[in-house]
Protein backbone atom coordinates (compact mmCIF):
# COMPACT_ATOMS: atom_id res chain seq x y z
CA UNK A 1 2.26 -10.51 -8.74
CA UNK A 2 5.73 -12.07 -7.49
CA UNK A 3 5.49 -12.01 -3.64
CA UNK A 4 9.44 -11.28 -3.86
CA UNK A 5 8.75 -7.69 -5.50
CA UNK A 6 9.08 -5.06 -2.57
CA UNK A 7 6.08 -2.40 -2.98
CA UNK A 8 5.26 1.08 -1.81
CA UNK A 9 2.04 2.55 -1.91
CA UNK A 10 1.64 6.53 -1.06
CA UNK A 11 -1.35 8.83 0.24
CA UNK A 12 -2.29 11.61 1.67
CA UNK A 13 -3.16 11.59 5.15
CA UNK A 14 -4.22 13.95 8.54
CA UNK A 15 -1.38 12.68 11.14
CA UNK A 16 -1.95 13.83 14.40
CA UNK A 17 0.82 15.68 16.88
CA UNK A 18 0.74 15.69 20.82
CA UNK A 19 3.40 15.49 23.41
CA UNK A 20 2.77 14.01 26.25
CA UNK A 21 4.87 13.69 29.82
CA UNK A 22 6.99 11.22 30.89
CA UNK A 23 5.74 9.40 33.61
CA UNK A 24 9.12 9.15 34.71
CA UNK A 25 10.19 12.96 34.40
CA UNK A 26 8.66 15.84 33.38
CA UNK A 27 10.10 15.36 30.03
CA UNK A 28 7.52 16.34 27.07
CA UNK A 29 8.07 13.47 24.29
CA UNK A 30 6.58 14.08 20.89
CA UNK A 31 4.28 11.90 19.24
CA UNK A 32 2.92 11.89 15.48
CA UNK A 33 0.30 9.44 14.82
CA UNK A 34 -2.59 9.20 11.78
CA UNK A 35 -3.36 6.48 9.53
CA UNK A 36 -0.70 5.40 6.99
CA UNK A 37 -3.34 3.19 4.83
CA UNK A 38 -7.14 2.78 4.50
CA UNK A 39 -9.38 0.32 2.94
CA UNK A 40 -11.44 3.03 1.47
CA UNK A 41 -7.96 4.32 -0.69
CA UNK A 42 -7.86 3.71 -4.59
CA UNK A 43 -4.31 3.77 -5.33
CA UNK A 44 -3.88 4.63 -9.02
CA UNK A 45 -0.57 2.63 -10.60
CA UNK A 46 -1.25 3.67 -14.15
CA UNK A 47 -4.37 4.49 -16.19
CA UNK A 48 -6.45 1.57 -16.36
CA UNK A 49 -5.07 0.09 -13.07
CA UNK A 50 -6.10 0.54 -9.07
CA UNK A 51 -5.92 -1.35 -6.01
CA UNK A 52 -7.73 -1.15 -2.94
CA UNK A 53 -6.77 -2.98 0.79
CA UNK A 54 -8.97 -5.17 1.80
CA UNK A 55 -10.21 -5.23 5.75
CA UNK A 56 -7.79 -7.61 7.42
CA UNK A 57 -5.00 -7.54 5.12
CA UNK A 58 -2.51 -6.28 7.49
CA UNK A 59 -3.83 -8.19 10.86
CA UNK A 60 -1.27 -11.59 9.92
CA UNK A 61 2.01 -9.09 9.38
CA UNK A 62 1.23 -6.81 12.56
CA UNK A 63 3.40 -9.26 14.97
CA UNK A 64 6.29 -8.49 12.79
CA UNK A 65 9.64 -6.21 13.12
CA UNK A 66 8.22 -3.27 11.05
CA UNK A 67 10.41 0.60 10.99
CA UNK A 68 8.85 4.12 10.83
CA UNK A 69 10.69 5.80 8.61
CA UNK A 70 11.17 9.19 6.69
CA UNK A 71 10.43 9.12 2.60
CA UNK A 72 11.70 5.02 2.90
CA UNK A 73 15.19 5.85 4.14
CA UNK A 74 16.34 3.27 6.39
CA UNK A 75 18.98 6.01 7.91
CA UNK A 76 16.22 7.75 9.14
CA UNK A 77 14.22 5.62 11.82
CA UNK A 78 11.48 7.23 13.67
CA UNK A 79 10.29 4.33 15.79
CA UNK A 80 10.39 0.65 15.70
CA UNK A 81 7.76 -1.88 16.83
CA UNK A 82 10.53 -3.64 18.15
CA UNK A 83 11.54 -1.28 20.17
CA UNK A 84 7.98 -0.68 21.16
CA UNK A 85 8.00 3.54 19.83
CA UNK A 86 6.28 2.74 17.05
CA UNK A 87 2.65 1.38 17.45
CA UNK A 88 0.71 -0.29 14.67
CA UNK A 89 -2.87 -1.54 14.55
CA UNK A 90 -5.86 -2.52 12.01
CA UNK A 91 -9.05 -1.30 13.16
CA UNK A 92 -12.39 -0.80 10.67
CA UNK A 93 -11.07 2.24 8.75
CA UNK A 94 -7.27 0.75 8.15
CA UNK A 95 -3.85 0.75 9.73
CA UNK A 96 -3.09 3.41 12.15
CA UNK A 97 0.20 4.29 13.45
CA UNK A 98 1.20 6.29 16.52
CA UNK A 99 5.07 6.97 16.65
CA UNK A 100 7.04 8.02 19.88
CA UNK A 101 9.34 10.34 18.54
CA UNK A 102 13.04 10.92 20.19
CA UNK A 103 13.38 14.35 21.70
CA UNK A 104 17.33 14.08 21.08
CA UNK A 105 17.19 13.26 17.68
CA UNK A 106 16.93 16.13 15.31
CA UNK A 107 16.38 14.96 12.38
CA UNK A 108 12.65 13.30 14.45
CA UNK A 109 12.25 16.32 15.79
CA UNK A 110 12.37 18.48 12.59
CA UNK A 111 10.15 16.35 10.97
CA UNK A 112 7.59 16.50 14.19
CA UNK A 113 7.65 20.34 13.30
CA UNK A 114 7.26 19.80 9.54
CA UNK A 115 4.32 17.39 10.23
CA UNK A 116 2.95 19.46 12.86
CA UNK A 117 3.20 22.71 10.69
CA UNK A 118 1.21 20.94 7.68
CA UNK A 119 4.21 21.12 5.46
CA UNK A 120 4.47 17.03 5.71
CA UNK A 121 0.89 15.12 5.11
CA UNK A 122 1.44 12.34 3.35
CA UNK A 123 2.27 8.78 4.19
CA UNK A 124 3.44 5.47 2.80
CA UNK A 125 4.14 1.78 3.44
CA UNK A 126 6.45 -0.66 2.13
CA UNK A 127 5.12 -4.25 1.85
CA UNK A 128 5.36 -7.30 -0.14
CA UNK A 129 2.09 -9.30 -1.47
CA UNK A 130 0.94 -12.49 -0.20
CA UNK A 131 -2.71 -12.99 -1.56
CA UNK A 132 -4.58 -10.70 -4.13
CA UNK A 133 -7.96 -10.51 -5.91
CA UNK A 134 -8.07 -9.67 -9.72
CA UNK A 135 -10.85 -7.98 -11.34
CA UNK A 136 -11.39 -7.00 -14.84
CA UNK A 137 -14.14 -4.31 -15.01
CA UNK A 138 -16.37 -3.49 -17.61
CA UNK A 139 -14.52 -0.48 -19.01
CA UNK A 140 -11.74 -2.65 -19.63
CA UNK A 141 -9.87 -1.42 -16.55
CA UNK A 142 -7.90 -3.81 -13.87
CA UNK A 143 -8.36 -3.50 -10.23
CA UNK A 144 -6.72 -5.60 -7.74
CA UNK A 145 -7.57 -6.07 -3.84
CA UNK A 146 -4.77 -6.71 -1.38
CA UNK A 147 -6.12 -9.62 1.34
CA UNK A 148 -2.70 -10.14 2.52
CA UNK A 149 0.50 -8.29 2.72
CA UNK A 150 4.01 -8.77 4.29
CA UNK A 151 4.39 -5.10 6.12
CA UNK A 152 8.29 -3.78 6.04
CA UNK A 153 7.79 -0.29 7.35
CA UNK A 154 5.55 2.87 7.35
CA UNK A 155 6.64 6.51 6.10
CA UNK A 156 5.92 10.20 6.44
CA UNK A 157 7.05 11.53 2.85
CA UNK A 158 7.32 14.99 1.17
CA UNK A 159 6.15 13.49 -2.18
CA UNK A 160 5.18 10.26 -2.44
CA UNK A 161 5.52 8.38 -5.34
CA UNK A 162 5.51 4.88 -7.03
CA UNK A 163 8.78 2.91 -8.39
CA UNK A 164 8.75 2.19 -11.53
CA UNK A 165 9.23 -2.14 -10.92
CA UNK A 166 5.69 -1.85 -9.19
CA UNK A 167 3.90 -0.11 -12.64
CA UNK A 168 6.18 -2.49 -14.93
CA UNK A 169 5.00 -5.83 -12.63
CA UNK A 170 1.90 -4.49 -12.65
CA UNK A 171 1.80 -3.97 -16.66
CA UNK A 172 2.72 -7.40 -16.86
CA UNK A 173 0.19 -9.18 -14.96
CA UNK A 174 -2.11 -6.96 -17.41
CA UNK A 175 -0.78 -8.16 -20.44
CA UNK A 176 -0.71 -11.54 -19.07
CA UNK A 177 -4.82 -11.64 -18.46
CA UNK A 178 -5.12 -10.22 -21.97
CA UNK A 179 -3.01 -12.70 -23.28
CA UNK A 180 -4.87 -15.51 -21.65
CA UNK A 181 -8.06 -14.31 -22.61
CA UNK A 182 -7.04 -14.00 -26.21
CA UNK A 183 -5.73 -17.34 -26.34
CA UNK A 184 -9.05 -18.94 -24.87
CA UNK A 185 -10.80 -16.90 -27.08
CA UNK A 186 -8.82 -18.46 -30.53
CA UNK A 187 -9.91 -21.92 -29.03
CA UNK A 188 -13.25 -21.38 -28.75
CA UNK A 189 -13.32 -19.91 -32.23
CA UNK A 190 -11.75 -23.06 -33.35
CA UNK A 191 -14.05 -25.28 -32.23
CA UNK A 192 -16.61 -22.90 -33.26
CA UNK A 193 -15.54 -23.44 -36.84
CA UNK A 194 -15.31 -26.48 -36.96
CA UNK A 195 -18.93 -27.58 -35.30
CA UNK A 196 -20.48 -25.02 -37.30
CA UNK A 197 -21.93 -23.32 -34.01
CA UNK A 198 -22.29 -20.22 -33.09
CA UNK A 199 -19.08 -17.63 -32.52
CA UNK A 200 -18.32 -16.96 -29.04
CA UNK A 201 -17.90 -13.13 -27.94
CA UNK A 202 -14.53 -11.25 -27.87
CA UNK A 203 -12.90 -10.85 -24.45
CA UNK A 204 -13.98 -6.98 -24.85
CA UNK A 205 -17.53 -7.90 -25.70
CA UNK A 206 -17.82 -10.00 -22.78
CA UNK A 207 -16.71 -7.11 -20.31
């Protein structure tokens, strides 16, 4: 898949609330926190295609500028690593996130409350491919593994979803793989032919 092609992938997730005290003033600051991806997640594009994350996928990107944000709008900023209120790290389960929210921002604060209520529990990231393994299973299904990803920003989101560019690209790459296959396949029936050997298998009755 094009490395170009921005890509948002969407689960639900347990974040975490606290506040904690400034050690500055006795000001409470909110924090929500939970993991926004892990490596045991199937993510479903389309019937007949997954992907999983792959341990160490994010580690490379993690240095990076990368915004919390809410449902992927970059008016709403939660934190920033930047900025050092949002914190990101891989561990063995996936990529956990603990935002520092800001106390005089309502629009934070009402989704702290939304999140803390249960009414908000699901999470996405934004992200652009690097490196990828392809697998064609048995069943004729596709699954790919993410090794490496360019990490834009994380999200809390009422209802996640998928654009339809990732699906299409996806699709694609599908249809390309068949298509190769298929063409290998006509050579080796060819040369079959023409030796007078036997016929080599379909690319379904090799699967």
């Amino acid at each position: 898949m094009s490395e170009k092609l921005r890509q948002l992938r969407s689960v639900a997730t347990k974040f975490e609330t606290r506040e904690e005290t400034r050690e500055d003033s006795e000001e409470r600051v909110p924090h929500i926190s939970g993991y926004f991806a892990t490596f045991s997640d199937i993510y479903e594009i389309a019937p007949g295609m997954t992907e999983s994350i792959a341990k160490g996928a994010f580690s490379r990107t993690l240095g990076g500028d990368i915004r919390a944000l809410v449902n992927h709008d970059t008016t709403l900023v939660l934190g920033r690593t930047k900025a050092h209120t949002l914190e990101l790290k891989e561990d063995e389960h996936g990529l956990w996130g603990d935002i520092t929210i800001n106390p005089n921002d309502v629009d934070a604060v009402n989704l702290y409350e939304r999140v803390k209520r249960g009414d908000v529990d699901q999470c996405s990231f934004g992200f652009e491919i690097v490196s990828e393994e392809t697998e064609v299973r048995p069943d004729g299904s596709y699954h790919w593994t993410l090794t490496d990803v360019n990490l834009f920003e994380v999200s809390a989101c009422t209802f996640p979803a998928y654009k339809e560019t990732n699906i299409s690209a996806r699709s694609s790459e599908r249809d390309a793989i068949k298509a190769r296959e298929l063409t290998t396949w006509k050579e080796r029936m060819k040369e079959a032919l023409k030796h007078g050997t036997d016929y080599p298998a379909s690319p379904e009755e090799n699967r």
